[in-house]
C-alpha atoms as a PDB file:
ATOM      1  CA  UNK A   1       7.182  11.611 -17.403  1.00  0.00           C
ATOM      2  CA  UNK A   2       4.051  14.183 -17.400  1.00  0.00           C
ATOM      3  CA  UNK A   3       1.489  13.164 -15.180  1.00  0.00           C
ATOM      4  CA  UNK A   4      -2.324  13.642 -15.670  1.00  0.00           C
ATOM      5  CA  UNK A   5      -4.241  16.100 -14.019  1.00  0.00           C
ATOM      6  CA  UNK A   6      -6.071  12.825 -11.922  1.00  0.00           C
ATOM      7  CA  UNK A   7      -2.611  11.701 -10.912  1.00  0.00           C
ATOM      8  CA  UNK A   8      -1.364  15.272 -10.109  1.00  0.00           C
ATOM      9  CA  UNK A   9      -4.463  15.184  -8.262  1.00  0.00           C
ATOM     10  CA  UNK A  10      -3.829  11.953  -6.606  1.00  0.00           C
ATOM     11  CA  UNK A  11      -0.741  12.342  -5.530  1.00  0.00           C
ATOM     12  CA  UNK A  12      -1.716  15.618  -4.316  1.00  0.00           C
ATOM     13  CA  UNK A  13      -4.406  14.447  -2.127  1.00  0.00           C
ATOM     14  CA  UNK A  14      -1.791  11.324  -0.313  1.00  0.00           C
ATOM     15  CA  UNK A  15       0.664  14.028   0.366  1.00  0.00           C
ATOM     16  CA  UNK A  16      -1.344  15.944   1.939  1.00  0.00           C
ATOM     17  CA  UNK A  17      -3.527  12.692   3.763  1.00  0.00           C
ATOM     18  CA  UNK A  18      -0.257  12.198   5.126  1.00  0.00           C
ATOM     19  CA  UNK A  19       0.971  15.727   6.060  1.00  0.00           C
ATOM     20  CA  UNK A  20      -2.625  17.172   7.841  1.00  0.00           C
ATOM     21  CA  UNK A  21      -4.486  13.951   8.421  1.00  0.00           C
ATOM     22  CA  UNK A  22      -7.730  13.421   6.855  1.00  0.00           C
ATOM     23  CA  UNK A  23      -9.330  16.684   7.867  1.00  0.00           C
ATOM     24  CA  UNK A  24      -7.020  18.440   6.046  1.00  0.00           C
ATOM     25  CA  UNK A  25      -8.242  17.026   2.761  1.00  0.00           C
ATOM     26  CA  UNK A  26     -10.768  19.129   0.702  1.00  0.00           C
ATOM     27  CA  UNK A  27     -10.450  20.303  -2.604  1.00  0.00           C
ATOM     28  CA  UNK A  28      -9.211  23.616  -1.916  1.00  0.00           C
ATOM     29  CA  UNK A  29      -6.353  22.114  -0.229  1.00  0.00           C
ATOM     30  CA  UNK A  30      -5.675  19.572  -3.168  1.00  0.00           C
ATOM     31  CA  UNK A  31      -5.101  22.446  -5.880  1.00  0.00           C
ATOM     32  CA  UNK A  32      -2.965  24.668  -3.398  1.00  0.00           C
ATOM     33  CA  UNK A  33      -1.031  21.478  -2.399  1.00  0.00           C
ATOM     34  CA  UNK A  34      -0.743  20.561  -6.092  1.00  0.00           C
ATOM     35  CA  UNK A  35      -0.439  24.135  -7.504  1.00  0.00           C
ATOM     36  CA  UNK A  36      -3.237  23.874  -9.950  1.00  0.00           C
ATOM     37  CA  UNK A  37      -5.688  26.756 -10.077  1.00  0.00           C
ATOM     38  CA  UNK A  38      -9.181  26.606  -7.691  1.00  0.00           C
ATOM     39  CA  UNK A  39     -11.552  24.236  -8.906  1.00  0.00           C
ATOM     40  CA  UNK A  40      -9.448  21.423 -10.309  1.00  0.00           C
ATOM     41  CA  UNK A  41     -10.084  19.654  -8.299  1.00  0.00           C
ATOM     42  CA  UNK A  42     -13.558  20.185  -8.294  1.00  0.00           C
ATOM     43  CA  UNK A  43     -14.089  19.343 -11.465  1.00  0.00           C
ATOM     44  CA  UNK A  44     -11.815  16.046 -11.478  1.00  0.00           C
ATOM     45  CA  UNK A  45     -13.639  15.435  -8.059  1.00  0.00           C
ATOM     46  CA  UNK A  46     -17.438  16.308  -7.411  1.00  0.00           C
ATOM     47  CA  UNK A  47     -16.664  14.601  -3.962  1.00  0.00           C
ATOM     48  CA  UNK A  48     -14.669  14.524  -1.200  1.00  0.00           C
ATOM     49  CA  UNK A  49     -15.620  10.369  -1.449  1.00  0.00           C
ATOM     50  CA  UNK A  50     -14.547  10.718  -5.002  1.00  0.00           C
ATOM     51  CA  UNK A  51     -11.016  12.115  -3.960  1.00  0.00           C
ATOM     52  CA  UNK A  52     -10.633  10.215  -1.318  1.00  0.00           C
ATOM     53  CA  UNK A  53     -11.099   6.681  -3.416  1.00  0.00           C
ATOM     54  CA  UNK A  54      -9.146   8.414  -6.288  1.00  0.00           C
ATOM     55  CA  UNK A  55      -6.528   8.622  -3.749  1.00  0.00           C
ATOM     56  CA  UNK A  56      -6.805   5.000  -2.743  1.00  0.00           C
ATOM     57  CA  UNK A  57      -6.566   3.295  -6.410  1.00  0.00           C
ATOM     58  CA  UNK A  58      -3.563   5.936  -7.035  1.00  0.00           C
ATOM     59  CA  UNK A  59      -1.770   4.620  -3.936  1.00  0.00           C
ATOM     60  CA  UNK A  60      -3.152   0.437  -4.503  1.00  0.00           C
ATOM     61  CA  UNK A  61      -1.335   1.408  -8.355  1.00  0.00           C
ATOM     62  CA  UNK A  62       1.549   2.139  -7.256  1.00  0.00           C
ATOM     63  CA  UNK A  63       2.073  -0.142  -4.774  1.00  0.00           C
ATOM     64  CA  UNK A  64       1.352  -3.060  -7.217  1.00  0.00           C
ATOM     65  CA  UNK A  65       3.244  -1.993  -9.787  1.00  0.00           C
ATOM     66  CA  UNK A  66       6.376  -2.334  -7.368  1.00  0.00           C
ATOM     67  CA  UNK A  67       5.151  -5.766  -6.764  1.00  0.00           C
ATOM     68  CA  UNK A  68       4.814  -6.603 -10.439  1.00  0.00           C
ATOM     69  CA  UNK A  69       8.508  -5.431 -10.284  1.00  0.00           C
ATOM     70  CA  UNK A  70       9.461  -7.633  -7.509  1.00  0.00           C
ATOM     71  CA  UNK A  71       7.013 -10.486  -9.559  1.00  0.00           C
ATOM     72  CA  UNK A  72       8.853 -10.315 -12.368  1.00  0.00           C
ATOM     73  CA  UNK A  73      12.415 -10.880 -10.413  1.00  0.00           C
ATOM     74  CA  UNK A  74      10.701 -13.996  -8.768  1.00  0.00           C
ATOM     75  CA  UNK A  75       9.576 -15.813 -11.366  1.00  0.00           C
ATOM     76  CA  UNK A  76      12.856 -15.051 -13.432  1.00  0.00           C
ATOM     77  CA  UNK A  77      14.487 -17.584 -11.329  1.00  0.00           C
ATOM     78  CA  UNK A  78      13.822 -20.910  -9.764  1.00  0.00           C
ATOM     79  CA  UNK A  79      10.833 -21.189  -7.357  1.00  0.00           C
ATOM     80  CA  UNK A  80      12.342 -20.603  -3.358  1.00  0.00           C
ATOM     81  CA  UNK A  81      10.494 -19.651  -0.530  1.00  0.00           C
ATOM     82  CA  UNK A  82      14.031 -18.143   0.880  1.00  0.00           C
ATOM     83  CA  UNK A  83      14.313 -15.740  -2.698  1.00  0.00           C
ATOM     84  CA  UNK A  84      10.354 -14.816  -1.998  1.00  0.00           C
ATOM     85  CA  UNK A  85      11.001 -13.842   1.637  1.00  0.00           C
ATOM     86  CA  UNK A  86      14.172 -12.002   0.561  1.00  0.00           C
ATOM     87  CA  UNK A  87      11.927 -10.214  -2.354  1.00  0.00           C
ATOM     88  CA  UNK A  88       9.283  -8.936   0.008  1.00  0.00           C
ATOM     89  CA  UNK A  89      11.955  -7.746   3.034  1.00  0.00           C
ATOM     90  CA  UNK A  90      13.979  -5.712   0.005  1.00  0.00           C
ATOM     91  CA  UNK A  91      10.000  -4.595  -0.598  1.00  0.00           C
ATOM     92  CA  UNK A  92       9.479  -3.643   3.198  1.00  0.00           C
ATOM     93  CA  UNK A  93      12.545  -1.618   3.464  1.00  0.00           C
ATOM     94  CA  UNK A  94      12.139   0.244   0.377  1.00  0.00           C
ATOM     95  CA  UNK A  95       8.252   0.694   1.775  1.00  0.00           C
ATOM     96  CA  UNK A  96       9.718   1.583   5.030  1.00  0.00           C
ATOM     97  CA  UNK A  97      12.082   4.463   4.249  1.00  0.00           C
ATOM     98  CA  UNK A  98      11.564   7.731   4.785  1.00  0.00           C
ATOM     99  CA  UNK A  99      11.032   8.902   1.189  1.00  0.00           C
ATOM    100  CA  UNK A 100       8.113   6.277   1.670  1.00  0.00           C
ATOM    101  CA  UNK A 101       6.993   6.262   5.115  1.00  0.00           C
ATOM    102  CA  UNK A 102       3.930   9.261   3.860  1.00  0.00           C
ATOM    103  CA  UNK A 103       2.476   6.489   1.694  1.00  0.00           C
ATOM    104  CA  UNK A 104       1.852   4.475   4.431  1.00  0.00           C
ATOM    105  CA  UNK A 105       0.291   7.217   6.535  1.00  0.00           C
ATOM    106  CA  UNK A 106      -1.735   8.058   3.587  1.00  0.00           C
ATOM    107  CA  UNK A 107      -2.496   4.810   3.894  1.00  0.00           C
ATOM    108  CA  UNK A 108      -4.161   4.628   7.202  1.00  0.00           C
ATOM    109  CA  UNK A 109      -5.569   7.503   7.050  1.00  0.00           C
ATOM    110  CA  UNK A 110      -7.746   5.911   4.224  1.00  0.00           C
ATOM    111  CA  UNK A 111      -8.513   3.264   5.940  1.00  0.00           C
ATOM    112  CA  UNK A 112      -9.763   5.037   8.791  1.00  0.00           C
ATOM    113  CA  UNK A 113     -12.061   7.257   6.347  1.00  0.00           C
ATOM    114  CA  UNK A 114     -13.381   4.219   4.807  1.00  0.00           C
ATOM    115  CA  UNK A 115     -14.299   3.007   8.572  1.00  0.00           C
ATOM    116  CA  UNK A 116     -16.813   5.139   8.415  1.00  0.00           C
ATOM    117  CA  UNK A 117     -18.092   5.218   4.777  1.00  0.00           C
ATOM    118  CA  UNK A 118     -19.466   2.103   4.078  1.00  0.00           C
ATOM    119  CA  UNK A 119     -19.047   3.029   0.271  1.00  0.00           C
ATOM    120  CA  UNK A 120     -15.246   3.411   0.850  1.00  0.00           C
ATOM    121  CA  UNK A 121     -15.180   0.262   2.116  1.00  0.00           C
ATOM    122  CA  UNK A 122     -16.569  -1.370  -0.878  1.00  0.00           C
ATOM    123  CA  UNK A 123     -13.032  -0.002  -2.889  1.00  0.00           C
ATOM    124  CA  UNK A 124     -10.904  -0.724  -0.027  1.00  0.00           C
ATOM    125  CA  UNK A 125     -11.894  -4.233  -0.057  1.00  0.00           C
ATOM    126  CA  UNK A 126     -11.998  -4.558  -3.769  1.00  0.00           C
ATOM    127  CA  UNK A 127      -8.251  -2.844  -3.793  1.00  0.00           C
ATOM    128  CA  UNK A 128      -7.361  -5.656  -1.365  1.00  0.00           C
ATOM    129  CA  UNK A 129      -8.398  -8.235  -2.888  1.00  0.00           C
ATOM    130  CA  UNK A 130      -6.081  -7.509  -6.034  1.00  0.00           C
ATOM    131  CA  UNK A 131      -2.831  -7.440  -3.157  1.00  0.00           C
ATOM    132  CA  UNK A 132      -4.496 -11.156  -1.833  1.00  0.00           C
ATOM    133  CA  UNK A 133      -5.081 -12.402  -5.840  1.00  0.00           C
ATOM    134  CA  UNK A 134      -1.141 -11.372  -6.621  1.00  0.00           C
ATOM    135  CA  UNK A 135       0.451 -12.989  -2.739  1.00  0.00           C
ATOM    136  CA  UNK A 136      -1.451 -16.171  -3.829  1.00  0.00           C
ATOM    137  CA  UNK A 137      -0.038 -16.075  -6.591  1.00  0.00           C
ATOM    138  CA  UNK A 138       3.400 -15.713  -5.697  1.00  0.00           C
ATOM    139  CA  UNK A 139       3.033 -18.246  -3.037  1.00  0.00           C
ATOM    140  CA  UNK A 140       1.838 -20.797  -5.594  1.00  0.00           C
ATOM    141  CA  UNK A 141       4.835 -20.251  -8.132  1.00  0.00           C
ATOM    142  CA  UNK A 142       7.158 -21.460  -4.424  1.00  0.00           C
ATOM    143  CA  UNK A 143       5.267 -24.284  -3.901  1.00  0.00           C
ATOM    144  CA  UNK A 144       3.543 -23.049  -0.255  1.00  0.00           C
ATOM    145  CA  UNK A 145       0.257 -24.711   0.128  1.00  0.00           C
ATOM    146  CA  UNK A 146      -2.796 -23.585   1.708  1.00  0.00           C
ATOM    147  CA  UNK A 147      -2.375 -20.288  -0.397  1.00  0.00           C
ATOM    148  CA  UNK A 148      -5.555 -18.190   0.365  1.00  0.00           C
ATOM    149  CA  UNK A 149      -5.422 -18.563   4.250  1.00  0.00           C
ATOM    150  CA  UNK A 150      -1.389 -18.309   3.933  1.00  0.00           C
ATOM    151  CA  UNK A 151      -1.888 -14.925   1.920  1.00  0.00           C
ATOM    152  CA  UNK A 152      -4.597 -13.707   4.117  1.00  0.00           C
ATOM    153  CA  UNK A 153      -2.222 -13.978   7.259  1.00  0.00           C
ATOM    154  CA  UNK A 154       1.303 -12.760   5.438  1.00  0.00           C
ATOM    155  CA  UNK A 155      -0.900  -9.122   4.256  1.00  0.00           C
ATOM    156  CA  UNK A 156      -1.858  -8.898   7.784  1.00  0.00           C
ATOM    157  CA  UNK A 157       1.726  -9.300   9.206  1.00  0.00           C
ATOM    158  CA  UNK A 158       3.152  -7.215   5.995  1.00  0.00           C
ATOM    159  CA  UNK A 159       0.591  -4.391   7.175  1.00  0.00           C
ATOM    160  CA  UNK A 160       1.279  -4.483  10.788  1.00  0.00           C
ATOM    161  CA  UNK A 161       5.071  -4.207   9.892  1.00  0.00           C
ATOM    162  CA  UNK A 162       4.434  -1.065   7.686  1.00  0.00           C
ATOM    163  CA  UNK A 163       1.769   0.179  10.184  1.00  0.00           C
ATOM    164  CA  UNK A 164       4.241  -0.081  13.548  1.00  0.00           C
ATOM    165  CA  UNK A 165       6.608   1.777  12.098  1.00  0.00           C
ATOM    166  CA  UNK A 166       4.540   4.805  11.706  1.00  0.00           C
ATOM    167  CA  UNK A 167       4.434   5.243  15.730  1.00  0.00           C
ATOM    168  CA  UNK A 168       7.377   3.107  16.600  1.00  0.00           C
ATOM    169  CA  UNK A 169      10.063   3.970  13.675  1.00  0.00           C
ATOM    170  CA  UNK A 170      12.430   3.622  16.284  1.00  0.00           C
ATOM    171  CA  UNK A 171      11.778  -0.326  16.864  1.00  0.00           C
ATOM    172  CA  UNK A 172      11.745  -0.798  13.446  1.00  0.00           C
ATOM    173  CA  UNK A 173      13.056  -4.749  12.867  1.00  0.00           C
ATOM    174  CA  UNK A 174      15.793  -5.639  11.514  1.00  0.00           C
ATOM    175  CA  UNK A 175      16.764  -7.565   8.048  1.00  0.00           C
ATOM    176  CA  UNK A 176      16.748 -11.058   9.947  1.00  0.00           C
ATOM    177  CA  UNK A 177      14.073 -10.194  12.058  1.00  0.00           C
ATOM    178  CA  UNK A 178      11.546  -9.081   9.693  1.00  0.00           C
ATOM    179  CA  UNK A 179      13.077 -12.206   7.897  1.00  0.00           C
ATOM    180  CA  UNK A 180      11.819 -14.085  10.479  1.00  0.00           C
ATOM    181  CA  UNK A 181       8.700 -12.901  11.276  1.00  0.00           C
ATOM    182  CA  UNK A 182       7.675 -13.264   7.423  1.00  0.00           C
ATOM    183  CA  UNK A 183       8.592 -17.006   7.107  1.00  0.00           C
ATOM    184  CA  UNK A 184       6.898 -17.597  10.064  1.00  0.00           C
ATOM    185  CA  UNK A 185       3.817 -16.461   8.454  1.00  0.00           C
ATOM    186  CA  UNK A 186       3.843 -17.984   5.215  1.00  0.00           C
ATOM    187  CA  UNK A 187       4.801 -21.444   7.535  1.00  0.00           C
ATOM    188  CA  UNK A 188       2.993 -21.248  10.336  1.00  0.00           C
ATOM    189  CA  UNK A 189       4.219 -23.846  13.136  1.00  0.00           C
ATOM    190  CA  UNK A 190       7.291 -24.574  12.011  1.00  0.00           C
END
């Protein structure tokens, strides 16, 4: 598949969020790191904002669209909690590997630019909301109840999974465990 120049761009700019951090971001950077001539991404960009929230919807894209996937295999059988839970810890490991783990530092290092540009924050929430809209969703096709506080509390845990493993890779959980600690948020006191 050929990419666009905004996705080459994209992609570009997460790699290298997660490689040098978020000072290692500019433009000049981006079109060394992608191998496109000076300027591209200039002229794709005006902004260092503008990359930086190009970056974000690339990396909220992709992430849904593997969730679509894993959507699509939920709803093509019977409504379970157990096949949901299962869904999301395939999800986690896949998101947890290292051929991912530079999307989640990409990640965070968003986030932590957008801590400090209230703009930013404006897309980051937006982008969030669209992960909340499709976990309530899921949860409602297996019958949990309580959906939007449920949802609000199973992102949280599903980001401080994905988010401990950048420092602590080496107390990554387990299948069961991570198991666990997911049905205990999407039924909380049992």
């Amino acid at each position: 598949m050929i990419k666009d120049r905004k996705t080459t761009i994209a992609d570009a700019a997460l790699e290298l969020l997660a490689a040098s951090g978020a000072r290692g971001l500019t433009h000049r950077a981006v079109d060394a790191w992608a191998g496109l001539p000076d300027g591209s991404t200039s002229s794709c960009c005006r902004t260092r904002l503008d990359l930086v929230t190009l970056a974000l919807n690339r990396h909220a894209t992709r992430n849904l669209e593997e969730l679509g996937e894993d959507g699509a295999r939920l709803v093509s059988g019977e409504p379970s909690l157990e096949r949901f839970i299962d869904l999301l810890v395939d999800r986690l490991d896949d998101w947890m590997s290292p051929a991912k783990r530079s999307r989640v530092v990409s990640q965070i290092e968003i986030f932590l630019i957008a801590s400090r540009e209230p703009s930013l924050q404006k897309v980051v929430e937006g982008v969030h909301q669209h992960f909340v809209d499709a976990t309530v969703q899921a949860l409602r096709y297996v019958g949990v109840v309580d959906t939007d506080r449920i949802a609000m509390g199973l992102i949280a845990t599903v980001d401080g999974i994905l988010h401990g493993q950048v420092v602590n890779g080496h107390m990554r959980p387990d299948r069961e465990t991570c198991r666990a600690i997911l049905m205990r948020a999407v039924q909380p006191g049992a």
